[in-house]
Structure formats: structure tokens, C-alpha cells
PDB file of N, CA and C in Angstrom:
ATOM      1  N   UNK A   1       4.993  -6.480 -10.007  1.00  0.00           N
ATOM      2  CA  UNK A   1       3.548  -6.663 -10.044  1.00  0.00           C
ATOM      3  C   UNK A   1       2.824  -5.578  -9.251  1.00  0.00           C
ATOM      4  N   UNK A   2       3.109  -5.166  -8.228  1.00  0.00           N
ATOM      5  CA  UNK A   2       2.913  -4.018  -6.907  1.00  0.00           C
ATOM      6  C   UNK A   2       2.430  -2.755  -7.694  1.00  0.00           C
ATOM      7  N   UNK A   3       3.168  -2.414  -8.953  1.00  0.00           N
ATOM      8  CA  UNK A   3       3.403  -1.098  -9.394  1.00  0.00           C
ATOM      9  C   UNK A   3       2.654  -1.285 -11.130  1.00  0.00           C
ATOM     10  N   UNK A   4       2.676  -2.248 -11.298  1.00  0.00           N
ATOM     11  CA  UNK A   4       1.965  -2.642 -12.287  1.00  0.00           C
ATOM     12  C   UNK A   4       0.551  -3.172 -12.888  1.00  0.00           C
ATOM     13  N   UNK A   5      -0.628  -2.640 -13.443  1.00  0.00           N
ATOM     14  CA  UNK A   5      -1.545  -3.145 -13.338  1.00  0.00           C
ATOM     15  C   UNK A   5      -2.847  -2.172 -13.651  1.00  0.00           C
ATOM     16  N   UNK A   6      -3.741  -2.407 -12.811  1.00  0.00           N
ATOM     17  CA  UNK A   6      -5.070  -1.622 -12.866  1.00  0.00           C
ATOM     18  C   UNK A   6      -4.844  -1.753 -11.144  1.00  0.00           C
ATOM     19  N   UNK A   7      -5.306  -0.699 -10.581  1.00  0.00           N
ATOM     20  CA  UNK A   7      -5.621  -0.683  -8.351  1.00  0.00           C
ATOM     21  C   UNK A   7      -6.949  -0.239  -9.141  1.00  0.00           C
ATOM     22  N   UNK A   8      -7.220  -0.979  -7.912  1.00  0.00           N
ATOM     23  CA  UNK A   8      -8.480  -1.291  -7.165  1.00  0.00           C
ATOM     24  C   UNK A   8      -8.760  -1.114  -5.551  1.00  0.00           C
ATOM     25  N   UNK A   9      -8.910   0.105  -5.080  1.00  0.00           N
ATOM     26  CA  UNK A   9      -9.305   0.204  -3.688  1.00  0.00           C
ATOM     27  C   UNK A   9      -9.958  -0.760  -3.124  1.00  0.00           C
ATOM     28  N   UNK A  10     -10.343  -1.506  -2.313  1.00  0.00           N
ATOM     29  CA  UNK A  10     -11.011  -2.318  -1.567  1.00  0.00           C
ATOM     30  C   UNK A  10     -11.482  -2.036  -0.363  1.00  0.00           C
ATOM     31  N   UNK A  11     -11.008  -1.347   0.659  1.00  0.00           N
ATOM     32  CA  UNK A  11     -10.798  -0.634   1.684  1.00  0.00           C
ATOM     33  C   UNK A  11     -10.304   0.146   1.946  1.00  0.00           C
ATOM     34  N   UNK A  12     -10.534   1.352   2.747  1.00  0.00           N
ATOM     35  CA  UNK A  12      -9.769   2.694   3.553  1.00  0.00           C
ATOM     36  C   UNK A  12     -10.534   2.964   4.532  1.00  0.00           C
ATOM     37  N   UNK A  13     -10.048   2.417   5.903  1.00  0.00           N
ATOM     38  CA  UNK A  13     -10.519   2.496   7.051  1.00  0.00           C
ATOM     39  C   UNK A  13      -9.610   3.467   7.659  1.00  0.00           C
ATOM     40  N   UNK A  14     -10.018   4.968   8.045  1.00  0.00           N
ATOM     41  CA  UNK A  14      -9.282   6.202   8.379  1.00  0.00           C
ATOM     42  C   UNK A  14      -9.239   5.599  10.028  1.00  0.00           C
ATOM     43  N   UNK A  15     -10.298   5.148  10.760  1.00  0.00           N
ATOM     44  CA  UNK A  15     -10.187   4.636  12.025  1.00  0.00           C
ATOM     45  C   UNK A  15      -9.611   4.112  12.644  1.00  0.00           C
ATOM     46  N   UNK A  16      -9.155   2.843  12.140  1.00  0.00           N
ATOM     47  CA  UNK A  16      -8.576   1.600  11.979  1.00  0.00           C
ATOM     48  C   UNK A  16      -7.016   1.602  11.434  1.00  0.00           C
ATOM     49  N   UNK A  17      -6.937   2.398  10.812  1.00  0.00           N
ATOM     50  CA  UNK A  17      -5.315   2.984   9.634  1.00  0.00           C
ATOM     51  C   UNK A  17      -5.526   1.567   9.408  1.00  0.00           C
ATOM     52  N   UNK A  18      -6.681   1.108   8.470  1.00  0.00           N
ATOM     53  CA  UNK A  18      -6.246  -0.225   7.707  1.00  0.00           C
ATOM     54  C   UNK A  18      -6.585   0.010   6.388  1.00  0.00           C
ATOM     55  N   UNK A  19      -6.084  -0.176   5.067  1.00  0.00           N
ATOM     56  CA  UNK A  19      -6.124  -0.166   3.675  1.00  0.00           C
ATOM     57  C   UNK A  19      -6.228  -0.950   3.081  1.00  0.00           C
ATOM     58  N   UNK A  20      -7.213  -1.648   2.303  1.00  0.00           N
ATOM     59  CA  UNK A  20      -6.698  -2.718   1.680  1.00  0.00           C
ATOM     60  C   UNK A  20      -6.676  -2.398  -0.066  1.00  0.00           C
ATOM     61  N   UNK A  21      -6.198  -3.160  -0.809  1.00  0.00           N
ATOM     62  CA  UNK A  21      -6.520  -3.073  -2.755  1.00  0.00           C
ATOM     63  C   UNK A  21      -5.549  -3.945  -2.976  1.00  0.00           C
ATOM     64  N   UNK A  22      -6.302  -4.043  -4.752  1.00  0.00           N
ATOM     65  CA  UNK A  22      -6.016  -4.990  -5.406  1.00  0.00           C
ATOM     66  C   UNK A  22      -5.035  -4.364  -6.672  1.00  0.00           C
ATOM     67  N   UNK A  23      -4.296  -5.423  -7.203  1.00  0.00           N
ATOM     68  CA  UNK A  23      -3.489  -4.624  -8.448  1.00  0.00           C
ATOM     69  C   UNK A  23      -3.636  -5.725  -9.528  1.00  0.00           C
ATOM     70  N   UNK A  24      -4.358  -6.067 -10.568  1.00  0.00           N
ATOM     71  CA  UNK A  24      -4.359  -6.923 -11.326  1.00  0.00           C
ATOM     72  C   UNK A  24      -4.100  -6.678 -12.391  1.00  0.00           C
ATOM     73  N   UNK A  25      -3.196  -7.657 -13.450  1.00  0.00           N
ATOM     74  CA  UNK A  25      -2.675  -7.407 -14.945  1.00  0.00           C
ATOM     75  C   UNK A  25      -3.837  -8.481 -15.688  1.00  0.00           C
ATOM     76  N   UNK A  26      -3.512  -8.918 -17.103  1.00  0.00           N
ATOM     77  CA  UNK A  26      -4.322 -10.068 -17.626  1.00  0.00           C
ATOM     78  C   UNK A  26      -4.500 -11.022 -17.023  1.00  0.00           C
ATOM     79  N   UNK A  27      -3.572 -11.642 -16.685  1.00  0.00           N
ATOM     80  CA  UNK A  27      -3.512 -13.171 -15.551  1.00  0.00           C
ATOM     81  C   UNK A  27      -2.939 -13.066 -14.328  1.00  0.00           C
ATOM     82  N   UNK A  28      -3.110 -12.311 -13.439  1.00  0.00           N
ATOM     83  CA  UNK A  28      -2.642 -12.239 -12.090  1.00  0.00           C
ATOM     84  C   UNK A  28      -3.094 -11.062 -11.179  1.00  0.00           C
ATOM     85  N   UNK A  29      -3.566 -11.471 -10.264  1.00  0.00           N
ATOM     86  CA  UNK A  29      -3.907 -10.637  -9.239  1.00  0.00           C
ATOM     87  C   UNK A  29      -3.665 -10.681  -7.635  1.00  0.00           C
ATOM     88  N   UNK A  30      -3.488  -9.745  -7.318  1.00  0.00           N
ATOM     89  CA  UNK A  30      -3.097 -10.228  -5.605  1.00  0.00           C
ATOM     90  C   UNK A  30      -3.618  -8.524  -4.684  1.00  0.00           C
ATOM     91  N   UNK A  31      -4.276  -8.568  -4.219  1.00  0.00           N
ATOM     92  CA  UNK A  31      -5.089  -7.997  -2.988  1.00  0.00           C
ATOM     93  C   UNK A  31      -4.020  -7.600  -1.891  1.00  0.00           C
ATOM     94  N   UNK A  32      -3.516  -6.093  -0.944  1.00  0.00           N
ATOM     95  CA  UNK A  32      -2.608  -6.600  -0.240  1.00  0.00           C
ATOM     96  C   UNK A  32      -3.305  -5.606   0.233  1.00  0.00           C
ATOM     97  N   UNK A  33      -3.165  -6.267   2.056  1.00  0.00           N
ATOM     98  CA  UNK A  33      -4.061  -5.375   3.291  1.00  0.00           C
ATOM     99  C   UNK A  33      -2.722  -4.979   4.011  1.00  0.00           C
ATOM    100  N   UNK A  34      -2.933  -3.627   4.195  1.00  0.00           N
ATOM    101  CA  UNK A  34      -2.234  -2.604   5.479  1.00  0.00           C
ATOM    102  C   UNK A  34      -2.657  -2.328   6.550  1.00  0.00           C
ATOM    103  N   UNK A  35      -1.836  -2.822   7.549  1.00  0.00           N
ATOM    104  CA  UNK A  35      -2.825  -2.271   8.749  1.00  0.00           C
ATOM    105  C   UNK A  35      -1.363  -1.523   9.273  1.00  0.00           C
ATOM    106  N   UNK A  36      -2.008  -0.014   9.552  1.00  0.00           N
ATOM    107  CA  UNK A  36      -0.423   0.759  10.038  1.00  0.00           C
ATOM    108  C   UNK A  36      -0.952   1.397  11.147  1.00  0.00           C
ATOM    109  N   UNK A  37      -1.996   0.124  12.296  1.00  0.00           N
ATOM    110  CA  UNK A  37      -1.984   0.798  13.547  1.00  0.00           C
ATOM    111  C   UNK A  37      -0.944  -0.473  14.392  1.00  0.00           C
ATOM    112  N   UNK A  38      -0.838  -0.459  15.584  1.00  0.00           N
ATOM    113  CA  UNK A  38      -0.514  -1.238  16.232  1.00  0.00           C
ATOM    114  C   UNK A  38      -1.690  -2.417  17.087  1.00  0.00           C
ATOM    115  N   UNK A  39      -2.235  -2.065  16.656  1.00  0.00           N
ATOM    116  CA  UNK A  39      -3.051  -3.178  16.891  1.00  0.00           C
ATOM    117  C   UNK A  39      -3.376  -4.625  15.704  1.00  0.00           C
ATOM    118  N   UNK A  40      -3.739  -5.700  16.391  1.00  0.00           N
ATOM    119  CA  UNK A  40      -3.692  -6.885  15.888  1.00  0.00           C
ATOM    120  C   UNK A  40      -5.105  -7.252  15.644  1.00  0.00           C
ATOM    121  N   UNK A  41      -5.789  -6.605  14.861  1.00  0.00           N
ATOM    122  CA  UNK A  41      -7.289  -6.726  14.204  1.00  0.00           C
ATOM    123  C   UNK A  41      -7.523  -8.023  13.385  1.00  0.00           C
ATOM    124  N   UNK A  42      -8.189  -8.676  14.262  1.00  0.00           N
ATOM    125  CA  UNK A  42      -8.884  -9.751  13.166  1.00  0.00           C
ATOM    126  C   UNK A  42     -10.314 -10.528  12.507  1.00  0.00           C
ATOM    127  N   UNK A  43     -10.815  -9.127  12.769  1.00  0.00           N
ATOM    128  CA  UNK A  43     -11.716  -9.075  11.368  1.00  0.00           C
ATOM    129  C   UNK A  43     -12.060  -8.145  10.789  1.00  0.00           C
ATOM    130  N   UNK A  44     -11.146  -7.954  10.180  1.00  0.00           N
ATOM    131  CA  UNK A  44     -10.904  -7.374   8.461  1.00  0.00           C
ATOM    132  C   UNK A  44     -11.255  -7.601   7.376  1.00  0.00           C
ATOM    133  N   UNK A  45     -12.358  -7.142   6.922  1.00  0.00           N
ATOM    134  CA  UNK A  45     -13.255  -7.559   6.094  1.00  0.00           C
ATOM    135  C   UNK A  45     -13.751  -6.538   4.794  1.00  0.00           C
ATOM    136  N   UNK A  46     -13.575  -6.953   3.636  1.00  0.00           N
ATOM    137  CA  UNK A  46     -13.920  -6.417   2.130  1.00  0.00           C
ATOM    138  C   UNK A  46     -14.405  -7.232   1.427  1.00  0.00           C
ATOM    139  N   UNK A  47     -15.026  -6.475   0.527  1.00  0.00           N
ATOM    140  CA  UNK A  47     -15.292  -7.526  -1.072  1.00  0.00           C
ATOM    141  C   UNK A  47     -14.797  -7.340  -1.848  1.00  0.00           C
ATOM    142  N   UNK A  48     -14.397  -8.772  -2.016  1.00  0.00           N
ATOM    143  CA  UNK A  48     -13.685  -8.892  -3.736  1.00  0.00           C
ATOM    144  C   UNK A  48     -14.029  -8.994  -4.715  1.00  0.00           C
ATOM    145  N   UNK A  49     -13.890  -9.683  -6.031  1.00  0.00           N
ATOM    146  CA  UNK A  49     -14.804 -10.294  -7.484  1.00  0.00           C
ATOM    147  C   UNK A  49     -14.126 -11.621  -7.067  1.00  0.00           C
ATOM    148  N   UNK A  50     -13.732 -12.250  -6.360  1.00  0.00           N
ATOM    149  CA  UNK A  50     -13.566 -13.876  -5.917  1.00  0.00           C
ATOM    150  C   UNK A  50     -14.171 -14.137  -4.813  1.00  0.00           C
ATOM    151  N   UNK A  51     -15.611 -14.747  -5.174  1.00  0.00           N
ATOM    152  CA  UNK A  51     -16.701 -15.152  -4.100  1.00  0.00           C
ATOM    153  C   UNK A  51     -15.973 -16.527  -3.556  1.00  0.00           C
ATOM    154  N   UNK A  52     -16.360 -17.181  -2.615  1.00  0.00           N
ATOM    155  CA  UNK A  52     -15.558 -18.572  -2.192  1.00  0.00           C
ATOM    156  C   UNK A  52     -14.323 -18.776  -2.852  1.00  0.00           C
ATOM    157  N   UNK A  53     -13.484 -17.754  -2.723  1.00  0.00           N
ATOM    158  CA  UNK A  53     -11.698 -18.462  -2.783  1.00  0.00           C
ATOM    159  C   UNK A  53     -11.205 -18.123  -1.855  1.00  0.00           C
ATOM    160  N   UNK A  54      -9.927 -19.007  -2.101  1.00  0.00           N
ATOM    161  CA  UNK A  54      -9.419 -19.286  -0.632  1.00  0.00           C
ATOM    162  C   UNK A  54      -8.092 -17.902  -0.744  1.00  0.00           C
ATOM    163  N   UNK A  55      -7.822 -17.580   0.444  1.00  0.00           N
ATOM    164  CA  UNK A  55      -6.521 -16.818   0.187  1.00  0.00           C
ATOM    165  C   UNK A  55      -5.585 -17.102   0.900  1.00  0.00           C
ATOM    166  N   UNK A  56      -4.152 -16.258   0.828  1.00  0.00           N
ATOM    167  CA  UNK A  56      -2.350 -17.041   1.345  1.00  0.00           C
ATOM    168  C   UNK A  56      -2.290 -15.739   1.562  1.00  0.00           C
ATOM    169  N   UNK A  57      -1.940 -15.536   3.115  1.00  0.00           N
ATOM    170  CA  UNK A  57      -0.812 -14.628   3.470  1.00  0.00           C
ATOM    171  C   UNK A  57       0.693 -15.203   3.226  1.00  0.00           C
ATOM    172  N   UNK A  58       1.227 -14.113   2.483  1.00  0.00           N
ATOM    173  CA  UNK A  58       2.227 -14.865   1.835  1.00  0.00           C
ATOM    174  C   UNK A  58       3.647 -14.433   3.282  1.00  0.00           C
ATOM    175  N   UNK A  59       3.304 -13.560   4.859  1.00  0.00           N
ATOM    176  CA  UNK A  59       4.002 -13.376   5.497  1.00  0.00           C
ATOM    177  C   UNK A  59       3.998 -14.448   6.605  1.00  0.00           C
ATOM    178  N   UNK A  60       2.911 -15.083   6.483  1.00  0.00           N
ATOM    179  CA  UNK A  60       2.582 -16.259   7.697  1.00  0.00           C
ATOM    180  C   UNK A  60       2.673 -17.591   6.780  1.00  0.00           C
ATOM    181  N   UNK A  61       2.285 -17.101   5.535  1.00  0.00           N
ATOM    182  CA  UNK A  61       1.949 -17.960   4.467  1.00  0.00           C
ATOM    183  C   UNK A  61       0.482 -19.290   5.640  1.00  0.00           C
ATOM    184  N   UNK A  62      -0.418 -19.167   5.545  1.00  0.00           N
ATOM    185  CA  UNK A  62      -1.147 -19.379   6.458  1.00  0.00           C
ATOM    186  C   UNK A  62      -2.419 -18.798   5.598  1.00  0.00           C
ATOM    187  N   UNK A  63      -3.191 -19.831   5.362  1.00  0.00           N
ATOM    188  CA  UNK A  63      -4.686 -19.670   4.144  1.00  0.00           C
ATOM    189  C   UNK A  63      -5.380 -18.902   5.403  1.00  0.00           C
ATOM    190  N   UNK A  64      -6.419 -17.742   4.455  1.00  0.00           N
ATOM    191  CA  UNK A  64      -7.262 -17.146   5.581  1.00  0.00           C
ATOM    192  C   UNK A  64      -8.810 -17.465   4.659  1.00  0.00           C
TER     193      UNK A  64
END
């Protein structure tokens, strides 16, 4: 799915080394944020085309 799709940038924070985008096919989509500083940033913030949904880190698995 990663490599497959339409990307969609969402974020590129050069400051921050945080990235975020989306990769979506017909029926599936999933958004995946990079953060490749060492720091533990938490608020990280973009827009999507899903106004009020909920989302799953699928590493904490933990709704944000």
C-alpha cells in the first residue's frame, strides 16, 4: 500500500525534520507522519480531506 497509490504531501517541516503524506488507492488510505528529529513533538498538525475523523497510530495503536 506504502508504494502504491496517488502521495499526497501533507507536510514538510525542514525545522522540525517532520514529514507527513498520504498514499491513497480507490478504497484505502492511510496518512503516515515522520518525525526524524529526536525530539518528542506533540503538536503536529496538517490538513486532511477527513474533517472530524478519528485516527490509529498503528505503533502505539492509541486513537489521536
Amino acid at each position: 500500500m506504502l508504494v502504491y497509490g496517488k502521495f499526497k504531501e501533507l507536510l514538510a517541516d525542514d525545522q522540525r525534520d517532520i514529514i507527513a503524506y498520504e498514499r491513497k488507492n480507490e478504497d484505502r488510505s492511510i496518512i503516515t507522519v515522520i518525525n526524524n528529529s529526536f525530539n518528542d513533538y506533540k503538536d503536529i498538525e496538517f490538513l486532511t480531506d477527513y474533517p472530524g475523523e478519528r485516527f490509529l497510530d498503528l505503533i502505539s495503536e492509541k486513537n489521536l
